[in-house]
Every structure is written in C-alpha cells, then in structure tokens.
C-alpha atoms as a PDB file:
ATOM      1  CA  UNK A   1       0.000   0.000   0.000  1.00  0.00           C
ATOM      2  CA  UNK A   2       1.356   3.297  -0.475  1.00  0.00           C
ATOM      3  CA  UNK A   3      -0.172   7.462  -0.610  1.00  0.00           C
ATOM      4  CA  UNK A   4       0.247   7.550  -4.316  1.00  0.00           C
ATOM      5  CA  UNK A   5       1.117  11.611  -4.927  1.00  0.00           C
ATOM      6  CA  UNK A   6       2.254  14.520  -6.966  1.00  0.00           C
ATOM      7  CA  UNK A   7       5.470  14.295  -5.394  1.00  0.00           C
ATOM      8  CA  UNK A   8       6.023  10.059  -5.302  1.00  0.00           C
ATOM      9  CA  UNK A   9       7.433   7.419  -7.827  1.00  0.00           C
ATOM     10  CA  UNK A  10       4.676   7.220 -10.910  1.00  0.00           C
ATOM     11  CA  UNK A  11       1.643   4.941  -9.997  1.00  0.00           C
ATOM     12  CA  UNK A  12       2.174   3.151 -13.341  1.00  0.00           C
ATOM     13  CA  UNK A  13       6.548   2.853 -12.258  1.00  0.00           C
ATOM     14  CA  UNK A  14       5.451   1.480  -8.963  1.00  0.00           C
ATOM     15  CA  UNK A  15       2.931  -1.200 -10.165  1.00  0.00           C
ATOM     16  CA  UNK A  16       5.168  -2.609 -12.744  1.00  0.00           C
ATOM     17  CA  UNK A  17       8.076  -2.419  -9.975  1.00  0.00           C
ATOM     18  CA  UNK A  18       5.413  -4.350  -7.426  1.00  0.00           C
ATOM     19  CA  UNK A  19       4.531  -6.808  -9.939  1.00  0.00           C
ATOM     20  CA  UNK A  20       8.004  -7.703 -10.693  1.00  0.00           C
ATOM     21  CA  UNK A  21       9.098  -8.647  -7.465  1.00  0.00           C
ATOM     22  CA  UNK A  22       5.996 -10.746  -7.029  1.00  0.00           C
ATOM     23  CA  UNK A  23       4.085  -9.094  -4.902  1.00  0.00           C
ATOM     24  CA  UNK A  24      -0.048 -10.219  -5.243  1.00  0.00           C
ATOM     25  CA  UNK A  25      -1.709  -6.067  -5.135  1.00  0.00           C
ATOM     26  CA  UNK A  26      -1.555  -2.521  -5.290  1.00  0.00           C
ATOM     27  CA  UNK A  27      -3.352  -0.986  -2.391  1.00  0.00           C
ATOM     28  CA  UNK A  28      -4.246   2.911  -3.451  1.00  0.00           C
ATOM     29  CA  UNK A  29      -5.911   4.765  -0.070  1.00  0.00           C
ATOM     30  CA  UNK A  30      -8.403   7.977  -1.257  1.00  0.00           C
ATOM     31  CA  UNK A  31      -8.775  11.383   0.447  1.00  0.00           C
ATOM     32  CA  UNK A  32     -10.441  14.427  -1.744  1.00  0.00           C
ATOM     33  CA  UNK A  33      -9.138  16.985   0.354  1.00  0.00           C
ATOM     34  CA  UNK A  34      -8.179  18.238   3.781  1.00  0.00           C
ATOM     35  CA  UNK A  35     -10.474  21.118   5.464  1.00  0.00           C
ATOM     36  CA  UNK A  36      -7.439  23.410   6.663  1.00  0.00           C
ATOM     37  CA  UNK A  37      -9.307  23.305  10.140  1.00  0.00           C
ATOM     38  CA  UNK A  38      -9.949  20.261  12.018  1.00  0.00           C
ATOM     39  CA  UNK A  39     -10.717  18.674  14.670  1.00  0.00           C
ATOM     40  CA  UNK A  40     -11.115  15.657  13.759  1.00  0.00           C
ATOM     41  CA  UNK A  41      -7.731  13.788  15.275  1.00  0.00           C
ATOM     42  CA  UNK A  42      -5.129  12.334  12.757  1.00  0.00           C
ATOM     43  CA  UNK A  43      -5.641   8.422  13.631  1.00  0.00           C
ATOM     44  CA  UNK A  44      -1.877   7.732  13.514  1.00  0.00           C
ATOM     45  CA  UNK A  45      -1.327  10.488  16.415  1.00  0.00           C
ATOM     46  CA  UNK A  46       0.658  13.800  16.017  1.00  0.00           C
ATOM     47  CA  UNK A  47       0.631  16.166  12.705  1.00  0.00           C
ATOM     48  CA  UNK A  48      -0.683  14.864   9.628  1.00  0.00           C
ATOM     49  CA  UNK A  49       1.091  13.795   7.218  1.00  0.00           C
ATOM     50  CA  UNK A  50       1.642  15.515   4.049  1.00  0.00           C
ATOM     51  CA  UNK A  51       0.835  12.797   1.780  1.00  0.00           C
ATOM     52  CA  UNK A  52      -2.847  13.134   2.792  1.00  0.00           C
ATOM     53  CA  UNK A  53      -2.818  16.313   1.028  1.00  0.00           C
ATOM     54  CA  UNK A  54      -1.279  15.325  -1.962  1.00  0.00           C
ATOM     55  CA  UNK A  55      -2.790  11.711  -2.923  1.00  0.00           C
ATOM     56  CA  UNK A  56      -3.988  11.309  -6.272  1.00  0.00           C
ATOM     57  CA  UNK A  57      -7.462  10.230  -7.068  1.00  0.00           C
ATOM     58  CA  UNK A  58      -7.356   6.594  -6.850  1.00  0.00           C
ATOM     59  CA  UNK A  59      -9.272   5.373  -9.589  1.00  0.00           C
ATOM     60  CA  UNK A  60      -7.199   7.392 -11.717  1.00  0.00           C
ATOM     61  CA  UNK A  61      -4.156   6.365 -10.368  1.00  0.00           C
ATOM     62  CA  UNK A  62      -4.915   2.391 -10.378  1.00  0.00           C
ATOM     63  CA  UNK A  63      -5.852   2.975 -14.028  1.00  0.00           C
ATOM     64  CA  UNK A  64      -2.829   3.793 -14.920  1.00  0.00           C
ATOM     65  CA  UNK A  65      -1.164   0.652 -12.058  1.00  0.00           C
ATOM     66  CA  UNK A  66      -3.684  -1.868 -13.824  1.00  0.00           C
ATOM     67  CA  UNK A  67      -2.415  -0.297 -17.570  1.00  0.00           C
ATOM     68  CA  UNK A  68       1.392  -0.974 -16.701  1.00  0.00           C
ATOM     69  CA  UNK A  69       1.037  -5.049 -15.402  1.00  0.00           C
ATOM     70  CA  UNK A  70      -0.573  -7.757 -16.825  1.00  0.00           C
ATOM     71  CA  UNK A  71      -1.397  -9.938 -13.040  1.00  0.00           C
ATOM     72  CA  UNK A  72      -1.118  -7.860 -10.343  1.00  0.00           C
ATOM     73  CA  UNK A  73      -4.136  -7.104  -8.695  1.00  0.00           C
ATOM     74  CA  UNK A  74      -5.148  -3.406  -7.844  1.00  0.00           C
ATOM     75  CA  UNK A  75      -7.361  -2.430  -5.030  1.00  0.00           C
ATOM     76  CA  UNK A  76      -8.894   0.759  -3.085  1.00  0.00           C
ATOM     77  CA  UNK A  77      -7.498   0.816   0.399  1.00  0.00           C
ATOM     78  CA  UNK A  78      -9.750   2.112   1.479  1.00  0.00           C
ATOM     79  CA  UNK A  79     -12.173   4.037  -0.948  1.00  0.00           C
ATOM     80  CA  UNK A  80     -14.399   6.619   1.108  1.00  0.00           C
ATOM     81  CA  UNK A  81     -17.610   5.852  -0.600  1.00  0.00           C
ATOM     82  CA  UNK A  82     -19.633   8.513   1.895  1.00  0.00           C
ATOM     83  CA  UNK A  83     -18.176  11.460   0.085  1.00  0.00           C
ATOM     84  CA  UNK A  84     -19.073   9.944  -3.459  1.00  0.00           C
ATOM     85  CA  UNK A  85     -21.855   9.550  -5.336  1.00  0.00           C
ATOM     86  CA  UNK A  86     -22.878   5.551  -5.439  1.00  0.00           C
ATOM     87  CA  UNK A  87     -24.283   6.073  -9.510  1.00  0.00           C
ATOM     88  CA  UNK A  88     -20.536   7.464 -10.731  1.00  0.00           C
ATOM     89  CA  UNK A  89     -18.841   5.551  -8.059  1.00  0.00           C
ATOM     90  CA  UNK A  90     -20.189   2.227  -9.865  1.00  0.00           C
ATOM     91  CA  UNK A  91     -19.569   3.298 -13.232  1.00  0.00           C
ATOM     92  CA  UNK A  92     -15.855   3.848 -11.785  1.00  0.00           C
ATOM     93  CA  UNK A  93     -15.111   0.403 -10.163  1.00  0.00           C
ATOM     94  CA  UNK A  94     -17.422  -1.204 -13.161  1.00  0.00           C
ATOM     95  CA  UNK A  95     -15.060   0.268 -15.931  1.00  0.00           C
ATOM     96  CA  UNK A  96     -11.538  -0.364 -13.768  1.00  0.00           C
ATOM     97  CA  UNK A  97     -12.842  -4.108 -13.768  1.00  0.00           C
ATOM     98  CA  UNK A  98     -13.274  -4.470 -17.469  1.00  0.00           C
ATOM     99  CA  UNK A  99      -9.899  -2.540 -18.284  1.00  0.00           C
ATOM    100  CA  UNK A 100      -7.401  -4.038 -16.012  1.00  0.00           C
ATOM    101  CA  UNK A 101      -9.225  -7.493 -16.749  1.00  0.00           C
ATOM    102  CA  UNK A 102     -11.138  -8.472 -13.662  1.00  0.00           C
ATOM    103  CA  UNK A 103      -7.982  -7.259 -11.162  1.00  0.00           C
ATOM    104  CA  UNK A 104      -9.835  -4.802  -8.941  1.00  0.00           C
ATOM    105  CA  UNK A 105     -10.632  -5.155  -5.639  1.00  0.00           C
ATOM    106  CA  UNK A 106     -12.847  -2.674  -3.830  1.00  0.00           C
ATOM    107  CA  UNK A 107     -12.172  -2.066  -0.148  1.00  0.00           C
ATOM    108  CA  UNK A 108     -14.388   0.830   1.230  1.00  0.00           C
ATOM    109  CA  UNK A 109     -14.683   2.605   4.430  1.00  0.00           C
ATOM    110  CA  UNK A 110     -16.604   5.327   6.121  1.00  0.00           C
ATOM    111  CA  UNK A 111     -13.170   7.273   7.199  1.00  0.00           C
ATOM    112  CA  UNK A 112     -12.217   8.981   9.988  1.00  0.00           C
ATOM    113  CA  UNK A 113     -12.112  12.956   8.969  1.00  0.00           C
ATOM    114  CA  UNK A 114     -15.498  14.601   9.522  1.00  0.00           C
ATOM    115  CA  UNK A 115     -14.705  17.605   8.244  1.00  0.00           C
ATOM    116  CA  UNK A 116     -13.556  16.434   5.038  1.00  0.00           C
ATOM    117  CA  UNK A 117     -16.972  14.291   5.181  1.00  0.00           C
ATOM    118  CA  UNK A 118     -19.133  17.271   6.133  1.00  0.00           C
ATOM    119  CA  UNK A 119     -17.740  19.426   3.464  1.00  0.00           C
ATOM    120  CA  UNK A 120     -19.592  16.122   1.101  1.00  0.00           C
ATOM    121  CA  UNK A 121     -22.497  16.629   2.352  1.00  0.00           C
ATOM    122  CA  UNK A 122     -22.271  13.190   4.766  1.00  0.00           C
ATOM    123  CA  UNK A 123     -23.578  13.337   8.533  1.00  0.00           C
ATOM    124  CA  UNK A 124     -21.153  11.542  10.322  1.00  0.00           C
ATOM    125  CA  UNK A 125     -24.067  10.080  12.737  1.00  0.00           C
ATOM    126  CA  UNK A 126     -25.573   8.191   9.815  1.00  0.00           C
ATOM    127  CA  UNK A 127     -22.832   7.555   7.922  1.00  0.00           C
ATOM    128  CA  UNK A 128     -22.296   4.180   8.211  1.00  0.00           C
ATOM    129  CA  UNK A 129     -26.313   3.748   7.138  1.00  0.00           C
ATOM    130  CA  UNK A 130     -24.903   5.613   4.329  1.00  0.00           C
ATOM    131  CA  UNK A 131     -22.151   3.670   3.093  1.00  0.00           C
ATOM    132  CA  UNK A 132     -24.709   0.329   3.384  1.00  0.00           C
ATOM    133  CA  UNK A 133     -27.102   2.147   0.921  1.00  0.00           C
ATOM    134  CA  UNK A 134     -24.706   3.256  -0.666  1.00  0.00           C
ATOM    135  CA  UNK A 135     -22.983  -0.140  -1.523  1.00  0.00           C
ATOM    136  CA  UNK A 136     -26.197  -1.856  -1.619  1.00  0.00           C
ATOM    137  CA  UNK A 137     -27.024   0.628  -4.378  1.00  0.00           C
ATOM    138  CA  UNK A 138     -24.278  -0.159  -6.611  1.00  0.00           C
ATOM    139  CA  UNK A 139     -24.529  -4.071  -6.332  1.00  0.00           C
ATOM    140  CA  UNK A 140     -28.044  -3.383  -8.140  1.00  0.00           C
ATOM    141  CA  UNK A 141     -25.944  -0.820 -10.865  1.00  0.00           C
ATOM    142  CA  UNK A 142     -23.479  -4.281 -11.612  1.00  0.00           C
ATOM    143  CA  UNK A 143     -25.530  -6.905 -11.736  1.00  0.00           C
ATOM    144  CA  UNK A 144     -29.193  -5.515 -12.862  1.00  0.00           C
ATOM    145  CA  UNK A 145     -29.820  -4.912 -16.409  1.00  0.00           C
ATOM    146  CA  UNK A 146     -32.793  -2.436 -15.210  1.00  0.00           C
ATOM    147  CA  UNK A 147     -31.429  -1.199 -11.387  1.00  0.00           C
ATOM    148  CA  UNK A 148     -33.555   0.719  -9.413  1.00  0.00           C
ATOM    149  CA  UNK A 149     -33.125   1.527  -5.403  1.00  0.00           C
ATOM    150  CA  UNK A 150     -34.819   3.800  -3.126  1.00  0.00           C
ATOM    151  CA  UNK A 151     -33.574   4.289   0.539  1.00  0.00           C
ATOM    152  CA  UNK A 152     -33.228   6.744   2.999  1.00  0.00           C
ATOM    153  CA  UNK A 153     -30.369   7.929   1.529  1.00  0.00           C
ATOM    154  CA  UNK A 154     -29.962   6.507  -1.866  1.00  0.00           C
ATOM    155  CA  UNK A 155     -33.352   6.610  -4.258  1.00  0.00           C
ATOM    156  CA  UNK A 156     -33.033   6.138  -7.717  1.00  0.00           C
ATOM    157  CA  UNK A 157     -35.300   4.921 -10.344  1.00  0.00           C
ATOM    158  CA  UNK A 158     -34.998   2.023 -12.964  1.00  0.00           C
ATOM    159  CA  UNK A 159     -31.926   2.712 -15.122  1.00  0.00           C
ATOM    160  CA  UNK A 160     -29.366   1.332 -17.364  1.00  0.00           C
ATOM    161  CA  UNK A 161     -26.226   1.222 -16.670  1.00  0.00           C
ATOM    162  CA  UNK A 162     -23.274  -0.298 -18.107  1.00  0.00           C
ATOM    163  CA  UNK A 163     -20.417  -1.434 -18.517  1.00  0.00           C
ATOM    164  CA  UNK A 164     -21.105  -4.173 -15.853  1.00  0.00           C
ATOM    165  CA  UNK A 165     -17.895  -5.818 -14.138  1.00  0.00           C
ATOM    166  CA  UNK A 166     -15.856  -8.610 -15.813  1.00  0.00           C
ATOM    167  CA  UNK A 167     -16.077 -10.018 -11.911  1.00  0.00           C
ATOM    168  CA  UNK A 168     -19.183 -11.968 -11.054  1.00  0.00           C
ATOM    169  CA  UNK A 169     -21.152 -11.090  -9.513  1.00  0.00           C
ATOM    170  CA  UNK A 170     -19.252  -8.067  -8.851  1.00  0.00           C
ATOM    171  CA  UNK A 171     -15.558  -6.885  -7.721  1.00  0.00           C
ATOM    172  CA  UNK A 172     -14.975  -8.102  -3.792  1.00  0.00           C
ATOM    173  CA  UNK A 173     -16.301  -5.639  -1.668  1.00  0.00           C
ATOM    174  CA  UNK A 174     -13.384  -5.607   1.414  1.00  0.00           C
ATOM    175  CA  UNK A 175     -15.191  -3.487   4.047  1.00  0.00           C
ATOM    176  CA  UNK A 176     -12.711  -1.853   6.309  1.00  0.00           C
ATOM    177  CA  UNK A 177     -12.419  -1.243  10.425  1.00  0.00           C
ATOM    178  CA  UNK A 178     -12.002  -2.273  13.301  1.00  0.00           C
ATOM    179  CA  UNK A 179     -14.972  -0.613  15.143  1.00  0.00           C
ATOM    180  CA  UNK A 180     -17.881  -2.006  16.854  1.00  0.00           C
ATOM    181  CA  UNK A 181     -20.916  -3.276  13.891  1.00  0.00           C
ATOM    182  CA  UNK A 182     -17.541  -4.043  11.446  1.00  0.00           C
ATOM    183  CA  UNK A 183     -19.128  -7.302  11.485  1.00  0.00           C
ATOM    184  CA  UNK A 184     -22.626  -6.698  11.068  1.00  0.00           C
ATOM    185  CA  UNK A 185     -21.765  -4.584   8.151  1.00  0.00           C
ATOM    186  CA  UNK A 186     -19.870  -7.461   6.460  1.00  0.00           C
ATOM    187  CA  UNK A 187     -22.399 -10.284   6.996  1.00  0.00           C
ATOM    188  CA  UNK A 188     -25.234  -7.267   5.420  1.00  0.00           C
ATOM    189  CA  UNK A 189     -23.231  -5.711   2.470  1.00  0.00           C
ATOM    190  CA  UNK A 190     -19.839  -7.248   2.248  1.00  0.00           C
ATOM    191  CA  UNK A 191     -17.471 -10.318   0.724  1.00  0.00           C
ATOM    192  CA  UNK A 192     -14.402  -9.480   2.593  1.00  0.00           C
ATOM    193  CA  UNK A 193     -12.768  -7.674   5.550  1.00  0.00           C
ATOM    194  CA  UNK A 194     -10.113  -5.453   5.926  1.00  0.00           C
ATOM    195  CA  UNK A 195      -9.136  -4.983   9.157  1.00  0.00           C
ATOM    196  CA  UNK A 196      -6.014  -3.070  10.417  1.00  0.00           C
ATOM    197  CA  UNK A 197      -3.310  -2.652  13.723  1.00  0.00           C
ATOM    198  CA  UNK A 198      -3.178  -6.200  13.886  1.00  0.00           C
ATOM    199  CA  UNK A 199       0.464  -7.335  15.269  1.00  0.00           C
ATOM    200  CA  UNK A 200       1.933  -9.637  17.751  1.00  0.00           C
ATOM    201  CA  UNK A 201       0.516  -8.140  21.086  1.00  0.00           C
ATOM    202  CA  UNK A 202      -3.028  -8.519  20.084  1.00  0.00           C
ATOM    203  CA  UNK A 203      -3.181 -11.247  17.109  1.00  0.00           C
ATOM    204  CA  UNK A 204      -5.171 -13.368  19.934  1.00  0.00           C
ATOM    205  CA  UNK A 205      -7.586 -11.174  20.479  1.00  0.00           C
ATOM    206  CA  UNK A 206      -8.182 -10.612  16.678  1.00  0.00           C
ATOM    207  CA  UNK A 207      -7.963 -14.040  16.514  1.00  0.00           C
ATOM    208  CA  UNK A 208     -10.871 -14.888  18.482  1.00  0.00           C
ATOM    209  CA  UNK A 209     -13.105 -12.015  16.352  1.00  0.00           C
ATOM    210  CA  UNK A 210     -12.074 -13.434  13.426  1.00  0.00           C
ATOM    211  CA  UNK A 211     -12.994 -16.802  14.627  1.00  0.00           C
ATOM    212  CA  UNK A 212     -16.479 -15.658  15.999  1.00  0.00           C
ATOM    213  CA  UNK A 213     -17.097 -13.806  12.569  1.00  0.00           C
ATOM    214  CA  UNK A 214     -16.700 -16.961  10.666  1.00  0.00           C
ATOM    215  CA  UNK A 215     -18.869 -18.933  12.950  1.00  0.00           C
ATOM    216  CA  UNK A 216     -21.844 -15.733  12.308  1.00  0.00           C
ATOM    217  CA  UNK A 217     -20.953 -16.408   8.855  1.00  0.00           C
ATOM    218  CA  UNK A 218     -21.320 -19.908   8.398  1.00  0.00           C
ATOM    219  CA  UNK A 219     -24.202 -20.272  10.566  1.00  0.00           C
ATOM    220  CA  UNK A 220     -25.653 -17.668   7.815  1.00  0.00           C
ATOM    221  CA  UNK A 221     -25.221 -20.268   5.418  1.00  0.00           C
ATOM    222  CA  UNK A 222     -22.037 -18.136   3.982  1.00  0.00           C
ATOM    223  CA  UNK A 223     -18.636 -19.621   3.093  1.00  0.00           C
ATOM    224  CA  UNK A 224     -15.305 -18.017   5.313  1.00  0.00           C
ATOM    225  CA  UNK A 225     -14.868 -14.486   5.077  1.00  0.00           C
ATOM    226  CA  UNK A 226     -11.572 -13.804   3.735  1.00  0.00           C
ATOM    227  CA  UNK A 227      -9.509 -11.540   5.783  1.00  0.00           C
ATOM    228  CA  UNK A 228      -6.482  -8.875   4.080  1.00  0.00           C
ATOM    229  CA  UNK A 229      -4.989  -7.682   6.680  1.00  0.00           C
ATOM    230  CA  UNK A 230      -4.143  -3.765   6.319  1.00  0.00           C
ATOM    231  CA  UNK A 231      -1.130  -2.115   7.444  1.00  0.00           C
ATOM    232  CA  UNK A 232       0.911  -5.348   8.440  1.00  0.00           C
ATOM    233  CA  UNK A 233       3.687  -5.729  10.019  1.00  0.00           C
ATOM    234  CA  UNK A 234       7.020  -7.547   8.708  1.00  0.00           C
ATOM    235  CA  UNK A 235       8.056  -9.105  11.542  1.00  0.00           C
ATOM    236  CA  UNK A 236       8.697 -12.820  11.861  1.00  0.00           C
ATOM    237  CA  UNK A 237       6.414 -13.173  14.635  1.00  0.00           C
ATOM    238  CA  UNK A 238       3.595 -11.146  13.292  1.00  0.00           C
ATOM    239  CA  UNK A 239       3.990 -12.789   9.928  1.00  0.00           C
ATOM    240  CA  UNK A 240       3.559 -16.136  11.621  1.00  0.00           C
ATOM    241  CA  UNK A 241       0.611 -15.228  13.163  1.00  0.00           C
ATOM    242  CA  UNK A 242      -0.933 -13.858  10.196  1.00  0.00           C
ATOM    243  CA  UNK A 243      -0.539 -17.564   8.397  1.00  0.00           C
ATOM    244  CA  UNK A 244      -1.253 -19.251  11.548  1.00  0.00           C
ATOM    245  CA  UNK A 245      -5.275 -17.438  11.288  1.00  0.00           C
ATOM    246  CA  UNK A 246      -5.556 -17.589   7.562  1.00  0.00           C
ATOM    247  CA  UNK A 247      -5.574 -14.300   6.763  1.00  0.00           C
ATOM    248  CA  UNK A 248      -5.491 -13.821   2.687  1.00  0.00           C
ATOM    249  CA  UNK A 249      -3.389 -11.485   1.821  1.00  0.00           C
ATOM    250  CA  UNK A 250      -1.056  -8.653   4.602  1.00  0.00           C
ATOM    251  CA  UNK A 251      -1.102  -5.291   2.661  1.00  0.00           C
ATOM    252  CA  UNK A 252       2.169  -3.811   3.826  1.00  0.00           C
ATOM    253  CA  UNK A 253       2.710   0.019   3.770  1.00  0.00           C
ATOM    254  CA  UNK A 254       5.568   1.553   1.770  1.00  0.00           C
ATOM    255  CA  UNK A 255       6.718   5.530   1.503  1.00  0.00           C
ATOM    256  CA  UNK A 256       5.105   8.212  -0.011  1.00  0.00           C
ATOM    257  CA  UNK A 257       9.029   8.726  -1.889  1.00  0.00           C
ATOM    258  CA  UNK A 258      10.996   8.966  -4.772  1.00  0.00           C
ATOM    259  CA  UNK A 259      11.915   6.389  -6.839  1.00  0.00           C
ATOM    260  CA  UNK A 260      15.080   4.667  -5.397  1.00  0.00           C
ATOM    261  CA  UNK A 261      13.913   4.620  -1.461  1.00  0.00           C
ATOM    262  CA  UNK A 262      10.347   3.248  -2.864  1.00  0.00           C
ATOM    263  CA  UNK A 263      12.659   0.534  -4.484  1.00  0.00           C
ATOM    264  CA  UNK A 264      14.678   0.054  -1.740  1.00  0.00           C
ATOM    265  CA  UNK A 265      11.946  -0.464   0.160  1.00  0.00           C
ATOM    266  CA  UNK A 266      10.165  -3.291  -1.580  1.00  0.00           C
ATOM    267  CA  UNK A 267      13.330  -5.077  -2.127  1.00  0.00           C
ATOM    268  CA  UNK A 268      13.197  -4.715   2.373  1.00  0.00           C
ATOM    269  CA  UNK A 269      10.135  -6.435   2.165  1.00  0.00           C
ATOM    270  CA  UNK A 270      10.798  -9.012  -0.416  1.00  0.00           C
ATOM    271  CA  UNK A 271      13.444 -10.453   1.492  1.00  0.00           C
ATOM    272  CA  UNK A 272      11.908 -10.716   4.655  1.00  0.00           C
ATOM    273  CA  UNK A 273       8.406 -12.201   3.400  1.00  0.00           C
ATOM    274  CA  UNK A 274      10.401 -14.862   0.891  1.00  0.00           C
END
C-alpha cells in the first residue's frame, strides 16, 4: 500500500516495480481533500502527514497501475464511498474491472475525517447507514440490467447502466475497520474484511473475532470471510501469526518517496516475506 502523490514514484513505475518482485496487489488509499481546520484527530497520532494532502485520485491512479502489469491485482485501500456519489462511483469500479481485466478489488470505508466528510455533504451520525445504501445501491448498478433503489439515503429509479464488471457477480467488496458493527456490516453488504493494527501483542484477540465472525458467517449459510490484513507488520512473529489465522493477503505500507527509497523499500520487504 502506499499514498500515491504529486510528489512520489509514478503509480504506473510502482505497479510494474510491485509486480516484478511478485508481490499479489496494489493498495491505493483515497482522500479528496483536507479542510485546513480540524478537529477531527489524525488516527496515527501527532501532525498529519503531508501525503494526505497530496494523494492522487485513486481510480485514476490504479488505471494507470492496472495499464502498466498484466497480473497484479489493484485495489482501493480504502475508498471513502460517503463522500461519493454511489451512480458514478459504480460506473468507476465497473469500468476499472473491465480494463485491467477483472484485477480490482474494492475495499471501502466510512473514514475517519469529519470535516472532510461534512464538506460532502455526509452526517457523520448516519454515515455508516450511508455507506450500506450506498454499496447496496451499486450491487443493483453491476448486476441488474434495469437497477432501481430507493432508501433513505440513496433513491433512484430504474436505469441502465453499463459497462457491468468482468467479476461476477461483482468486484470483492473488502469493508474496512475495526470498530464495533464491522461485522454486522460485512455479513449485510460485504465479501471481505479489511481490518487493520493487527500485530503480535493482540493477534489473539483478533484471533478470536475473526474466529467468531466466521462462525456468524457460516451459521448464515455463507462460506469463510476472507480476511487482508491492512497495514501489516514484517516481523517474523507477526507474519507467523498472520498464516497461523488464515488471513489472505497482509497489505504492507511503503513511503510516499521517490523512486530509489520506494525501491529500496520493496526489495526490504521481499526479502523478509520470501
């Protein structure tokens, strides 16, 4: 995963440099802008970051990752569907599938900055109501010749819409957090999760959420919930607990930088994952 920018290695550079080395995705995170006054705190602690204020759009930018490779997967990490419009925002995922060939992966999220939310319109008290509608309302877009929805939030009447995703039924919807409902929200509207800070000290707790999720889910009459595990670390011990619960894929973070410490970087990581 990395804050693709104005400033970083080329999206397209870095995708063919990811798939080279083997590496199974391309994680691109989304933030339209950043309200010059906040309150809402930075997640990671202290200032933020300058890349937030930079990052490309990521549709755009995984275009132009899915253009330069011919296997590696490319995937929103997290796409913050409360400040888009569901009707464009399924035309967008929709046409990434059919150009990079069925390689997208869509992991969403309801974020964390609510004035960057507010300034979309999006009530932070309902938002995750929102981003269910919202998601619910593009699975109709993909996979209905004639869609229609009407919600509290989302009401739209019969409509075509096309293309429709090379993925059936639809690109994997990886629903993001670590909050209380993440699971309800899966088991409603999602295929996948994505959780994150997940490392040695508290892989046993996780462990026994993930394990309780999977039991909701199969007594739902669902298959296991696969798990990609966001912002990993490269440890050997965290690694081996991240095979030893099944997670699918660890997305590991990598600089907002130039070329050569980018570079560096996944060579790092290449070695110590094997």
């Amino acid at each position: 995963m990395m804050f693709p920018t104005d400033y970083a290695i080329d999206p397209a550079e870095l995708a063919k440099e990811v798939e080279d080395r083997g590496f199974d995705s391309l994680w691109f995170p989304e933030h339209s802008h950043i309200p010059t006054k906040r309150e809402s705190p930075y997640p990671g602690g202290g200032d933020l970051p300058k890349m937030y204020i930079h990052t490309y759009d990521p549709f755009v930018a995984l275009t132009a990752a899915a253009a330069a490779t011919t296997s590696l997967k490319v995937a929103t990490g997290i796409c913050l569907v409360i400040q888009r419009d569901p009707i464009h925002t399924a035309k967008q995922v929709a046409s990434l599938d059919r150009l990079s060939g069925g390689r997208f992966l869509f992991g969403i999220g309801a974020g964390w900055n609510r004035e960057e939310m507010a300034h979309h319109g999006a009530n932070p008290k309902t938002r995750m109501r929102l981003m269910g509608e919202q998601v619910k309302a593009m699975k109709e877009l993909w996979t209905q010749d004639e869609a229609e929805f009407h919600g509290e939030f989302v009401d739209f009447a019969p409509s075509w819409a096309w293309p429709k995703p090379i993925q059936q039924p639809h690109p994997p919807v990886y629903v993001g957090g670590m909050g209380p409902g993440v699971e309800d929200r899966i088991l409603d509207y999602g295929d996948a999760w994505l959780p994150q800070r997940v490392g040695p000290d508290n892989i046993g707790e996780f462990e026994q959420r993930a394990n309780a999720l999977q039991q909701r889910a199969a007594d739902a009459g669902r298959g296991p919930i696969p798990m990609s595990l966001f912002g990993a670390e490269s440890s050997a011990e965290a690694l081996d607990g991240y095979r030893r619960i099944g997670l699918e894929r660890a997305i590991h973070g990598v600089s907002s930088a130039d070329r050569d410490t980018v570079l560096k970087e996944l060579d790092e990581l290449a070695k110590v994952i094997g």
